[in-house]
C-alpha atoms as a PDB file:
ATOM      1  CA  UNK A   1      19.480 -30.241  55.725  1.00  0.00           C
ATOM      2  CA  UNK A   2      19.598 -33.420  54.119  1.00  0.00           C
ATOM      3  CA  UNK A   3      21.548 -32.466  51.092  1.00  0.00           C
ATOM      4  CA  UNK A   4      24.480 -32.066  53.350  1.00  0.00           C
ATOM      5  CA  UNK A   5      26.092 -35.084  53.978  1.00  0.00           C
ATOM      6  CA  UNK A   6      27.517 -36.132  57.361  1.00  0.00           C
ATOM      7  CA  UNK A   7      30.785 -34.715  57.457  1.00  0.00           C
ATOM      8  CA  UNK A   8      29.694 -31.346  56.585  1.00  0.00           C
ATOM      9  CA  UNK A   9      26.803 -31.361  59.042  1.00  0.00           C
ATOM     10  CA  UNK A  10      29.022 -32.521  61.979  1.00  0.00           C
ATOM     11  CA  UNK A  11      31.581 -29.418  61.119  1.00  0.00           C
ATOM     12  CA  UNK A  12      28.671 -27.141  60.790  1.00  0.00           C
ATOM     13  CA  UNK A  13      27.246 -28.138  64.167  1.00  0.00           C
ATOM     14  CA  UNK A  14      31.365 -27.569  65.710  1.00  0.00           C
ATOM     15  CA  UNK A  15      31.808 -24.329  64.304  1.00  0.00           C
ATOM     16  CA  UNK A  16      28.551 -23.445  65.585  1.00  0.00           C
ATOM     17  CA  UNK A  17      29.225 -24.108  68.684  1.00  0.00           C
ATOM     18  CA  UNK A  18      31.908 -22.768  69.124  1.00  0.00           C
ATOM     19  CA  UNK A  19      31.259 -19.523  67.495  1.00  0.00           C
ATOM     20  CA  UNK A  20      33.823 -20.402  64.980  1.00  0.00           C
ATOM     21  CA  UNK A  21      33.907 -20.011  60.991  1.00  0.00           C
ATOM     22  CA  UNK A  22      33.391 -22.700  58.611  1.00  0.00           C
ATOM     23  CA  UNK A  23      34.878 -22.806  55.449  1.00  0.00           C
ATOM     24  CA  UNK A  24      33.561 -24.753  52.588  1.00  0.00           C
ATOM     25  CA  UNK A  25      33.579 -25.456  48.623  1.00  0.00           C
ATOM     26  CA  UNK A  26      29.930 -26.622  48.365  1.00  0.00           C
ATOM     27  CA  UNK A  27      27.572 -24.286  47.037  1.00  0.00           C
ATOM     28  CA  UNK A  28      24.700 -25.136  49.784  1.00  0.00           C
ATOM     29  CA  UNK A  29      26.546 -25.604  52.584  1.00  0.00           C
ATOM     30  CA  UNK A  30      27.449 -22.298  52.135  1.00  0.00           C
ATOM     31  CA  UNK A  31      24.207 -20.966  51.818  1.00  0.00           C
ATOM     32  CA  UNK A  32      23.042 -23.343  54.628  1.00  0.00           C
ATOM     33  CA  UNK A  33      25.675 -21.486  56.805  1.00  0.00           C
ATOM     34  CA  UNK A  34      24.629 -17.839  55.533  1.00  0.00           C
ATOM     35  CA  UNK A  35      21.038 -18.559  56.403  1.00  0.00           C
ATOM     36  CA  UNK A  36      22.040 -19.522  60.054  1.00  0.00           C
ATOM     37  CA  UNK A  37      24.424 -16.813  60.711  1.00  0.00           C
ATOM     38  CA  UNK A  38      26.851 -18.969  60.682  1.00  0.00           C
ATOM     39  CA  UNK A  39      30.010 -17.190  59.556  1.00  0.00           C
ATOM     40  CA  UNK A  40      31.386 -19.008  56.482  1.00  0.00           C
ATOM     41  CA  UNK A  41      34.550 -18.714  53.846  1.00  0.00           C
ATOM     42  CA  UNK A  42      34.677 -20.326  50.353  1.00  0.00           C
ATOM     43  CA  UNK A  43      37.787 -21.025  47.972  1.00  0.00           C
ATOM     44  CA  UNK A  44      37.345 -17.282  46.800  1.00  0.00           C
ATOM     45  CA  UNK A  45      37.135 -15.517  49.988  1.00  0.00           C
ATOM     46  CA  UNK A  46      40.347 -17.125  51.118  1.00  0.00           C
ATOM     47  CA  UNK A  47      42.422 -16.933  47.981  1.00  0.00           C
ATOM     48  CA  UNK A  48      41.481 -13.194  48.463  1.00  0.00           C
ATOM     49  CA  UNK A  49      42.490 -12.859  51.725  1.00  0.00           C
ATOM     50  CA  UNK A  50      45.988 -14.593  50.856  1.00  0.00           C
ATOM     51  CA  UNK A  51      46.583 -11.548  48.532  1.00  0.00           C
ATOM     52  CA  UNK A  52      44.575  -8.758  50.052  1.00  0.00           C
ATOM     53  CA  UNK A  53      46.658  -9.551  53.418  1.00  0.00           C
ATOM     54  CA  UNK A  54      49.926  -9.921  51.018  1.00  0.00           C
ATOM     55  CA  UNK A  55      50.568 -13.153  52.262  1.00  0.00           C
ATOM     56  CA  UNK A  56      51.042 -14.591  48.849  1.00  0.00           C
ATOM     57  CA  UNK A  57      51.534 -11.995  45.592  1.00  0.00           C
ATOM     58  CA  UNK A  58      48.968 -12.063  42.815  1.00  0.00           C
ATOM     59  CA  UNK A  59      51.226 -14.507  40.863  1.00  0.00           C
ATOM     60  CA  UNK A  60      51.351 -16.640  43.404  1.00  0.00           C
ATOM     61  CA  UNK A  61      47.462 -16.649  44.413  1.00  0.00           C
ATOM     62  CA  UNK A  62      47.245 -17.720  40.244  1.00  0.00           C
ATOM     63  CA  UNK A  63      49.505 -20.183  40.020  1.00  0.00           C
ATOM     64  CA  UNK A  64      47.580 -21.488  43.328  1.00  0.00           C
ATOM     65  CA  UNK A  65      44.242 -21.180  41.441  1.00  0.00           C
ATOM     66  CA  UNK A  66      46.008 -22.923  38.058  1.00  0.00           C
ATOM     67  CA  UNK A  67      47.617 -25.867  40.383  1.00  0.00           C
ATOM     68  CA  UNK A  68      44.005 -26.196  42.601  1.00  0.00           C
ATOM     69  CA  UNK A  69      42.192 -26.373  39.399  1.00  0.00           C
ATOM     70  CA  UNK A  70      44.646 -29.245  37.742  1.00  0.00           C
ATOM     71  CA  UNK A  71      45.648 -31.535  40.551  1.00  0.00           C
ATOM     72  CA  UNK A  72      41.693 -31.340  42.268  1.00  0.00           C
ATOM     73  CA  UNK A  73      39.890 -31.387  38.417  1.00  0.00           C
ATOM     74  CA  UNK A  74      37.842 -28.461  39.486  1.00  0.00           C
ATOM     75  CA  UNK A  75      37.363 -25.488  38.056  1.00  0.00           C
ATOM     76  CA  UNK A  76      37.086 -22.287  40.532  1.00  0.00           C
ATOM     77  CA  UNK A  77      34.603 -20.185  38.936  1.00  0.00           C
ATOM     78  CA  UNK A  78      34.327 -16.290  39.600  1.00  0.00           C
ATOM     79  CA  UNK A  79      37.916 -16.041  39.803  1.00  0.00           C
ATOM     80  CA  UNK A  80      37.734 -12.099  39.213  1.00  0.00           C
ATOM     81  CA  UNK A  81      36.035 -11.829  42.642  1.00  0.00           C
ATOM     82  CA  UNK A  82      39.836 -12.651  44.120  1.00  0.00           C
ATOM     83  CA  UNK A  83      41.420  -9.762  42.837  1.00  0.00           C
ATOM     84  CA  UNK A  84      38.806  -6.933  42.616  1.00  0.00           C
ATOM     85  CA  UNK A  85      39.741  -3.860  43.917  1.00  0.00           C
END
């Protein structure tokens, strides 16, 4: 779609090709993705993973989500989604 810009298209159309996941912040590439069955990630799903997989400990997926949040001025909403049972 047009709302997508280039770079996001282009790594759409790879990871389609190739059968392979795409992982993403934006809102509508994401649903762009789901509507495709094209298997997709955001921010959540992989902070999630980092603790569900106990690669990281839940302190350390928060400080992650605290530094994220100050160094990239974003805010990660639905942050109880990474550590729901």
């Amino acid at each position: 779609p047009s709302s997508l810009d280039n770079g996001e298209a282009e790594s759409i159309i790879v990871c389609q090709t190739r059968g392979a996941a795409f992982l993403t912040i934006d809102r509508r590439a994401r649903n762009f993705c789901l509507a495709e069955g094209i298997e997709v990630f955001d921010l959540i799903d992989v902070l999630r993973a980092l603790w569900k997989l106990r690669v990281c400990s839940k302190r350390q997926v928060s400080q992650l989500v605290n530094d994220i949040e100050k160094r990239e001025g974003m805010v990660i909403k639905h942050q109880e989604r990474i550590f729901a049972r």
